[in-house]
C-alpha atoms as a PDB file:
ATOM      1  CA  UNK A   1      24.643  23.130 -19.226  1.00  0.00           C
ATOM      2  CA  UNK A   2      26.838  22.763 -22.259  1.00  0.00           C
ATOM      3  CA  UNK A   3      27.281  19.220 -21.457  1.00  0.00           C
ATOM      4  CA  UNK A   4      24.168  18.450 -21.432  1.00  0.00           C
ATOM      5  CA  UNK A   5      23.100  20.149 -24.548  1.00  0.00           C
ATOM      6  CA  UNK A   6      25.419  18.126 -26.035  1.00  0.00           C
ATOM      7  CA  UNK A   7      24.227  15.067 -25.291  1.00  0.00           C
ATOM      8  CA  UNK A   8      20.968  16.564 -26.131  1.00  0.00           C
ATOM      9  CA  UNK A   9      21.991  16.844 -29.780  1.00  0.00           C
ATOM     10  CA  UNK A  10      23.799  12.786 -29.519  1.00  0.00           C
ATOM     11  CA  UNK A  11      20.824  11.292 -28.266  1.00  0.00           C
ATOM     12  CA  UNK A  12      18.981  13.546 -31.285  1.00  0.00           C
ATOM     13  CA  UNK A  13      21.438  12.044 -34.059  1.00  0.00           C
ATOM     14  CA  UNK A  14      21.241   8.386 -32.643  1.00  0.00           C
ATOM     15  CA  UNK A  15      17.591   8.455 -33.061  1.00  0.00           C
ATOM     16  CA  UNK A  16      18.104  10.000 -36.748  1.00  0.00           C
ATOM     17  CA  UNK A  17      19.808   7.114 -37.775  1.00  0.00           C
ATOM     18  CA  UNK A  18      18.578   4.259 -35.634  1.00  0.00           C
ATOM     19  CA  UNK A  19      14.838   4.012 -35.773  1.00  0.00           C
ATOM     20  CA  UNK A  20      13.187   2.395 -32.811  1.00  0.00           C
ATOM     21  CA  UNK A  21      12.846  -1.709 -33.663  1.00  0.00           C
ATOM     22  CA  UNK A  22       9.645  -2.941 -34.262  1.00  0.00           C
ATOM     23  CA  UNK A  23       8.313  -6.625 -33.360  1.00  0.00           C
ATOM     24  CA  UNK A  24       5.811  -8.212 -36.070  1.00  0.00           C
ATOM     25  CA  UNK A  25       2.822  -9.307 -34.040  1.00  0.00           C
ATOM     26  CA  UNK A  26       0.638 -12.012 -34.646  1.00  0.00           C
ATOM     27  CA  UNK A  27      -3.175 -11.939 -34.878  1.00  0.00           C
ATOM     28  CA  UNK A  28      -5.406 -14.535 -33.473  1.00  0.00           C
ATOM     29  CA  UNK A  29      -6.677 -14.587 -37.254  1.00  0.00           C
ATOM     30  CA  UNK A  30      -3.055 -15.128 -38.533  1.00  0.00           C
ATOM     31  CA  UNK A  31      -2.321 -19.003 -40.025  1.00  0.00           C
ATOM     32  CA  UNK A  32       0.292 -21.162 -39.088  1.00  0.00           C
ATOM     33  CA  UNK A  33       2.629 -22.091 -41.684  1.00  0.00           C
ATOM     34  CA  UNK A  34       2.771 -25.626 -43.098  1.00  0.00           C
ATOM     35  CA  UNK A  35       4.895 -28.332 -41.376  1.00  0.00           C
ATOM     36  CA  UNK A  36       6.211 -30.390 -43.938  1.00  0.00           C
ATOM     37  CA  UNK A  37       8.802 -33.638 -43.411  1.00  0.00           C
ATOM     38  CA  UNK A  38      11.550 -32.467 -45.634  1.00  0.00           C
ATOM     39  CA  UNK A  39      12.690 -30.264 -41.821  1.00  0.00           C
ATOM     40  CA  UNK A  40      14.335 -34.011 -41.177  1.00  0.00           C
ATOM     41  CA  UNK A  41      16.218 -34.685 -44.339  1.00  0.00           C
ATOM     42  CA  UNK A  42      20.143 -35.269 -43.286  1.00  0.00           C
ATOM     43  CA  UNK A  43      21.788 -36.225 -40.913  1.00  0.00           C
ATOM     44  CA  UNK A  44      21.265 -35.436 -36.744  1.00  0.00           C
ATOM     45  CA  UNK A  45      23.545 -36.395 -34.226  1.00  0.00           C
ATOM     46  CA  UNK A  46      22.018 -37.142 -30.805  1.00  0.00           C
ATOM     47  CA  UNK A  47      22.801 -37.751 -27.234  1.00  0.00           C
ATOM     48  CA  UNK A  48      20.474 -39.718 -24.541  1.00  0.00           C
ATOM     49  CA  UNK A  49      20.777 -40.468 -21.018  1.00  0.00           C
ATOM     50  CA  UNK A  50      18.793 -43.427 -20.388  1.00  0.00           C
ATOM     51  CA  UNK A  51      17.208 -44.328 -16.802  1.00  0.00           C
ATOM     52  CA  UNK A  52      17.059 -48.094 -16.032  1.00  0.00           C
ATOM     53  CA  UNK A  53      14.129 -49.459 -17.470  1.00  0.00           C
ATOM     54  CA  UNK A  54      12.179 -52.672 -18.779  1.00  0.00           C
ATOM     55  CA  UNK A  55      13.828 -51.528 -21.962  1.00  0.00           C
ATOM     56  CA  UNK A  56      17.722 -52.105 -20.283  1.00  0.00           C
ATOM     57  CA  UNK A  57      20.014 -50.451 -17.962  1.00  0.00           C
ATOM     58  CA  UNK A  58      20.621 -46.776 -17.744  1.00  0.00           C
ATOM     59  CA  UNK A  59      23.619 -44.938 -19.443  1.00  0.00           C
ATOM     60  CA  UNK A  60      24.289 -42.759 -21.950  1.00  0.00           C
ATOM     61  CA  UNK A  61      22.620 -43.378 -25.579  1.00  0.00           C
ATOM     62  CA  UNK A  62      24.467 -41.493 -28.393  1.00  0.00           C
ATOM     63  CA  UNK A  63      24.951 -41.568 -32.240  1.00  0.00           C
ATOM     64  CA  UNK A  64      22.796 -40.442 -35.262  1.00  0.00           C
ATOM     65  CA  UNK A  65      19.665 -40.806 -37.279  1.00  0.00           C
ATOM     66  CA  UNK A  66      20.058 -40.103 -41.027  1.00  0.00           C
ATOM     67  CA  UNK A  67      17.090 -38.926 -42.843  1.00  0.00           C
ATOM     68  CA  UNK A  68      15.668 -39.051 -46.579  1.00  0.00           C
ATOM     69  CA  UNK A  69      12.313 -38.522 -48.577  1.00  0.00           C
ATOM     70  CA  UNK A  70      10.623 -41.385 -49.804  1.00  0.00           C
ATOM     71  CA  UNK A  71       7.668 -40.798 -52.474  1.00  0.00           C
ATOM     72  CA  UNK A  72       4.701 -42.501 -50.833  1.00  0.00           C
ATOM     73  CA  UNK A  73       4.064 -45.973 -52.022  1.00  0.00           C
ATOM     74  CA  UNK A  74       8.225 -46.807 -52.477  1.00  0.00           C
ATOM     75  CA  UNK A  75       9.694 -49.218 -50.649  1.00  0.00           C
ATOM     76  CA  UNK A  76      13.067 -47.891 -49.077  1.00  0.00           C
ATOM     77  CA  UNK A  77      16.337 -49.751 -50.348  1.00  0.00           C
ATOM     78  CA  UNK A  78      18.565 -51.701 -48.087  1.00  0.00           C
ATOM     79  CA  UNK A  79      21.155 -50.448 -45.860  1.00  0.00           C
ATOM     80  CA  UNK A  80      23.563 -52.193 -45.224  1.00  0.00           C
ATOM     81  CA  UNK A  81      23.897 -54.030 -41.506  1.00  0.00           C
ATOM     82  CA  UNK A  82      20.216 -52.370 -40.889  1.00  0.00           C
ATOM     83  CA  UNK A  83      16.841 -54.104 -40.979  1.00  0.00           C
ATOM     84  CA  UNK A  84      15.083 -53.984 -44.139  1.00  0.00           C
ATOM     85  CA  UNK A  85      11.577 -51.967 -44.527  1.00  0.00           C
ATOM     86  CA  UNK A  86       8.476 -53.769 -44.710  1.00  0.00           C
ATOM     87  CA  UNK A  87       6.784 -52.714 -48.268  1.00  0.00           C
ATOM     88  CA  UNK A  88       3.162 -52.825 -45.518  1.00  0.00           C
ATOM     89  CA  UNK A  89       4.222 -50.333 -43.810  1.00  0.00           C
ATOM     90  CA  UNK A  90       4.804 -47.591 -46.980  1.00  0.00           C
ATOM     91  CA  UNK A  91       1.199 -46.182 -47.759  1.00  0.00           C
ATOM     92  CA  UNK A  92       0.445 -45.125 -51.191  1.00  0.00           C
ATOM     93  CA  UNK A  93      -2.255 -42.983 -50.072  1.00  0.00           C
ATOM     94  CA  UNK A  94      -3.602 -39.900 -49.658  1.00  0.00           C
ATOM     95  CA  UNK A  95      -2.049 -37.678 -52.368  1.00  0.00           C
ATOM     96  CA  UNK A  96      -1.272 -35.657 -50.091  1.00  0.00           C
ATOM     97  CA  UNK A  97       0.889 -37.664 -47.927  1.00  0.00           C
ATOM     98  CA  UNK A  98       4.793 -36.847 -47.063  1.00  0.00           C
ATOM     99  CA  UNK A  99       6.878 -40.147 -45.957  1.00  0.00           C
ATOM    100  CA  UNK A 100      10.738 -39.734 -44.934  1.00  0.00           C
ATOM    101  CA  UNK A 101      12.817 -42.922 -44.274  1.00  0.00           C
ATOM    102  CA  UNK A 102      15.686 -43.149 -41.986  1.00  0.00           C
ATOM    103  CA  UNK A 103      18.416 -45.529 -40.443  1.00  0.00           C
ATOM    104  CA  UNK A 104      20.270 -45.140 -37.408  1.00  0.00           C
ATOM    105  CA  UNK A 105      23.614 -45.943 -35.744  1.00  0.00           C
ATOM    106  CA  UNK A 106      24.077 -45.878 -32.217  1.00  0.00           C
ATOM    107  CA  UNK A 107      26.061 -46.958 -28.974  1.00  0.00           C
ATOM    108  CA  UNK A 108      24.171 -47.863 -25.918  1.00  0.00           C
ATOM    109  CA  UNK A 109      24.441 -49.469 -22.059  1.00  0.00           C
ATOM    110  CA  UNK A 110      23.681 -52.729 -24.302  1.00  0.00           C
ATOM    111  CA  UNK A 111      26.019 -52.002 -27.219  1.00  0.00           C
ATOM    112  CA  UNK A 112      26.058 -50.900 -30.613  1.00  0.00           C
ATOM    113  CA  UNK A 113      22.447 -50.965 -32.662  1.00  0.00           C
ATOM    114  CA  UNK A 114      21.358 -50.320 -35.931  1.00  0.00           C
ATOM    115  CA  UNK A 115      17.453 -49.868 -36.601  1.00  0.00           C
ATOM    116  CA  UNK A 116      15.546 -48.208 -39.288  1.00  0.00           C
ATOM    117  CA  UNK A 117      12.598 -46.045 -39.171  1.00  0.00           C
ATOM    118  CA  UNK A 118       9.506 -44.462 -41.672  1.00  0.00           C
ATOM    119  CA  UNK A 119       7.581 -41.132 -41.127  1.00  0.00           C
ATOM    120  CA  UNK A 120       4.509 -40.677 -42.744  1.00  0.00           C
ATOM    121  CA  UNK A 121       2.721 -37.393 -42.580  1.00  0.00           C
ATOM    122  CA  UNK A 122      -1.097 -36.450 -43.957  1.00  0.00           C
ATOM    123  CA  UNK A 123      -0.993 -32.056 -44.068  1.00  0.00           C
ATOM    124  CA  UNK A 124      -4.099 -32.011 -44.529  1.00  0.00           C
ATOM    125  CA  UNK A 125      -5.536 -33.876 -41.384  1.00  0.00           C
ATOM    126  CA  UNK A 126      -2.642 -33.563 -39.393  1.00  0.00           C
ATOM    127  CA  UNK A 127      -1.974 -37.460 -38.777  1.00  0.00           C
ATOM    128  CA  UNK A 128       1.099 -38.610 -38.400  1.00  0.00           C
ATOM    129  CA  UNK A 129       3.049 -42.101 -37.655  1.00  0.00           C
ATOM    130  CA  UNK A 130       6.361 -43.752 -36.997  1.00  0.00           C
ATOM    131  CA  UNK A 131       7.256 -47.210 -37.668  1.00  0.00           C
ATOM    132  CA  UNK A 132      10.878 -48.403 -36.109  1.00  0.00           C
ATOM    133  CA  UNK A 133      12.270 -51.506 -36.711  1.00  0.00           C
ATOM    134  CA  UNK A 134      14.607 -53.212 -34.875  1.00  0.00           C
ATOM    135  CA  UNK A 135      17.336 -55.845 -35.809  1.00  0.00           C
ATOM    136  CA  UNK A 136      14.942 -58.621 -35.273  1.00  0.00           C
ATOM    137  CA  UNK A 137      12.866 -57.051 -37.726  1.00  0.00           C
ATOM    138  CA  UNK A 138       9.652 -56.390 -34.966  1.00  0.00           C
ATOM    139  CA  UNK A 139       8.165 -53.126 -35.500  1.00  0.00           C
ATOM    140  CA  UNK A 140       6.979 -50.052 -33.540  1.00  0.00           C
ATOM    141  CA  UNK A 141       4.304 -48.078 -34.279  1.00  0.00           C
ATOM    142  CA  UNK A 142       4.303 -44.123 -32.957  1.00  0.00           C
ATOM    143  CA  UNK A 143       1.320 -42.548 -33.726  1.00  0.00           C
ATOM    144  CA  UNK A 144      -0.394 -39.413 -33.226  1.00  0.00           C
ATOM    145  CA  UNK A 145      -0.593 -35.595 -34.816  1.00  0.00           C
ATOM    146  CA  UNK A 146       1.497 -32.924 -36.043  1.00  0.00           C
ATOM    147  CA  UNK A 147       0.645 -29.675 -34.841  1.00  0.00           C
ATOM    148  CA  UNK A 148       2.185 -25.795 -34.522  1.00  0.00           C
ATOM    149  CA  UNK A 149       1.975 -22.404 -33.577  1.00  0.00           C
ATOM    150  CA  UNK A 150       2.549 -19.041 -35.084  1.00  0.00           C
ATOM    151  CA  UNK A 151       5.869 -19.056 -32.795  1.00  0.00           C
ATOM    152  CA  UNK A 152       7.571 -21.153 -35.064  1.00  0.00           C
ATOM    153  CA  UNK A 153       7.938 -24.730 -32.888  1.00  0.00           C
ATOM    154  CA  UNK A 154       6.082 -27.976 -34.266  1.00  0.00           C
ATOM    155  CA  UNK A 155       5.084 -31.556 -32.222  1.00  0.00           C
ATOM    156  CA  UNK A 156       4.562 -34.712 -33.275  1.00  0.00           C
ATOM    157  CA  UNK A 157       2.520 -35.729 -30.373  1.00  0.00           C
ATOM    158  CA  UNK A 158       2.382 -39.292 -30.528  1.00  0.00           C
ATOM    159  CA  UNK A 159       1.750 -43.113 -28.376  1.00  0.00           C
ATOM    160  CA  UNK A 160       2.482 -46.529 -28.527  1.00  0.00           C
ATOM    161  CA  UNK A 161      -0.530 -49.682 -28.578  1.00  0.00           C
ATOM    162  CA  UNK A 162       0.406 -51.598 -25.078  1.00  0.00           C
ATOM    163  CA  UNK A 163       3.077 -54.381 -26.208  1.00  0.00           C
ATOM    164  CA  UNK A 164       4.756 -56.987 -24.137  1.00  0.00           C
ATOM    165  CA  UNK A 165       8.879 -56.958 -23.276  1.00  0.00           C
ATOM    166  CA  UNK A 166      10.700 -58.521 -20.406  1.00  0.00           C
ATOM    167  CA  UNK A 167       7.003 -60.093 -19.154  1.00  0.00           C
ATOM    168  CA  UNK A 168       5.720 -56.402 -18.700  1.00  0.00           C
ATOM    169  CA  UNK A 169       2.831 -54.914 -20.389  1.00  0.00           C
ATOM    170  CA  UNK A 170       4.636 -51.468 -21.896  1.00  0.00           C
ATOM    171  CA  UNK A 171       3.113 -48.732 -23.332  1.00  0.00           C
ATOM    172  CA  UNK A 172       5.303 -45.638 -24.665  1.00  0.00           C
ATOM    173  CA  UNK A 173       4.230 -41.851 -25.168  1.00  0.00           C
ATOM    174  CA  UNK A 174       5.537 -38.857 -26.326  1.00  0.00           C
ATOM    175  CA  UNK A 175       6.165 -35.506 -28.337  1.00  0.00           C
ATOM    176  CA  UNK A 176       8.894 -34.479 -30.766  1.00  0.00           C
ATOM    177  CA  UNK A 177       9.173 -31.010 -30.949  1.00  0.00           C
ATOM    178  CA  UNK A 178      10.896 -28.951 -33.442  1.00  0.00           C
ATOM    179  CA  UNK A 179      12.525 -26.045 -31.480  1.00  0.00           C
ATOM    180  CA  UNK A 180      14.319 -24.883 -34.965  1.00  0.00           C
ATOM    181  CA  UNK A 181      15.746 -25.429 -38.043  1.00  0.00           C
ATOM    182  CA  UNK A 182      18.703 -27.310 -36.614  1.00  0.00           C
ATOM    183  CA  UNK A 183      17.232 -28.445 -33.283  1.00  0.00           C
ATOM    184  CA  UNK A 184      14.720 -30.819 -32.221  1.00  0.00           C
ATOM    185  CA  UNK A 185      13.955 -32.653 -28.900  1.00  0.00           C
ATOM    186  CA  UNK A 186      12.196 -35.519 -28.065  1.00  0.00           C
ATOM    187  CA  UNK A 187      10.090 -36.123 -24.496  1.00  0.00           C
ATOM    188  CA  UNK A 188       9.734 -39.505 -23.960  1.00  0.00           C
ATOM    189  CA  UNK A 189       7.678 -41.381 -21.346  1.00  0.00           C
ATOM    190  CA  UNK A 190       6.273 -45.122 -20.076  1.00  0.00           C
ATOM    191  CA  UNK A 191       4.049 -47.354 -18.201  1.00  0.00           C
ATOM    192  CA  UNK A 192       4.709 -50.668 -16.777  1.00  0.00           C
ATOM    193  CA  UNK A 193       1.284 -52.827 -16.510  1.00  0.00           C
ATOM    194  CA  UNK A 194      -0.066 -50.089 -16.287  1.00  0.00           C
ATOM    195  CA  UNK A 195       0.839 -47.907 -13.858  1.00  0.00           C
ATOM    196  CA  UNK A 196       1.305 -44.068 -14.172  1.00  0.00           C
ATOM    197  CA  UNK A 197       3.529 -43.118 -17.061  1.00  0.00           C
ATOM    198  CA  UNK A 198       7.368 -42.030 -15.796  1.00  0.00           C
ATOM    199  CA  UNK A 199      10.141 -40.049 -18.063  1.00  0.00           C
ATOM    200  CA  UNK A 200      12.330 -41.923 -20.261  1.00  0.00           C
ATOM    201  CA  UNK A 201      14.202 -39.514 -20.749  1.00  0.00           C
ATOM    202  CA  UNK A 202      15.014 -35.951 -23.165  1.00  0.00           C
ATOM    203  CA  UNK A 203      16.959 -36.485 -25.890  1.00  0.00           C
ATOM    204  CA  UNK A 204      18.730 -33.336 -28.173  1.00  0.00           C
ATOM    205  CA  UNK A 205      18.743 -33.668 -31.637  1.00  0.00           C
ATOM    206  CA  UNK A 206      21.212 -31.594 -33.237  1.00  0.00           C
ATOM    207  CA  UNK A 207      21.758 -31.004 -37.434  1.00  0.00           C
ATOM    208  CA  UNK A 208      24.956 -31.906 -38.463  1.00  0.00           C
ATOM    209  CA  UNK A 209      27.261 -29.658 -40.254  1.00  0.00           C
ATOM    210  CA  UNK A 210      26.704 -29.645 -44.601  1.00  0.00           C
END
């Protein structure tokens, strides 16, 4: 008995001191918070195992994507042994619009590559695109919507226009989700002439260390 009235007066003292946690909850009426582009500036390392494909044989795609703002309307400056930016592709409007630019290094089944890329985002209708250009200068447009929820995690929810490689008709789908400040992943699928889309693959994005 005197045991347990000691543990009696323990379990009283614990509770003295440590207050039961409480969870926030969310309301149905609750807004999500803003997305806004500057999540991507710096620079992400990533890692991507490729399946064979239209697009080249399957292996392991690393390296990283380096990311800046770019006011709306600027044309990015050159980087060196990367494609240059077509000035058509940087809108100067509307005011409300968020572009990032970004060039990135990689090693692939077919070698090394360099390519460059530009976000554009519109908060206020939720549109977003991505343009990628490739060595040859041909560019790839990713567009789509930016969405969230009050848990925290954003998509870019995006497709491709039908294009042409390797005598296939190609079309390319996706979402880029933003799983946390350091994190995102990208879910990546396509069609050959037109046929049911299959996975291309799930690429981690990872923040490098400042």
């Amino acid at each position: 008995m005197a045991f347990l009235k000691s543990m009696a007066v323990v379990l009283v003292a614990v509770n003295l001191v440590s207050p039961p946690a409480t969870v926030a909850q969310t309301k149905i009426t609750d807004k999500v918070p803003p997305f806004t582009l500057a999540y991507f500036v710096g620079e992400w390392t990533f890692d991507w195992t490729l399946p064979e494909s239209p697009f080249g044989p399957a292996g392991d795609f690393v390296g990283k994507e380096t990311f800046r703002l770019l006011e709306p309307g600027r044309v990015p400056d050159h980087v060196p042994g990367h494609p240059d930016v077509p000035a058509a592709l940087i809108p100067k409007e509307p005011k409300s619009l968020q572009v990032v630019e970004s060039w990135l290094d990689a090693v692939g089944p077919s070698g090394p590559t360099k390519t460059r890329a530009v976000l554009t985002y519109d908060p206020v209708s939720g549109k977003a695109a991505r343009y990628e250009i490739d060595r040859t200068g041909a560019v790839l447009a990713k567009e789509g919507t930016i969405t969230g929820d009050l848990g925290g995690i954003y998509s870019f929810t995006w497709e491709t226009a039908p294009f042409q490689r390797s005598g296939h008709r190609l079309r390319l789908r996706g979402r880029t989700a933003a799983f946390s400040p350091r994190n995102f992943r990208e879910f990546v699928q396509y069609s050959v002439d037109d046929a049911e889309f299959v996975t291309y693959g799930q690429p981690w994005y990872r923040k490098a260390e400042e």
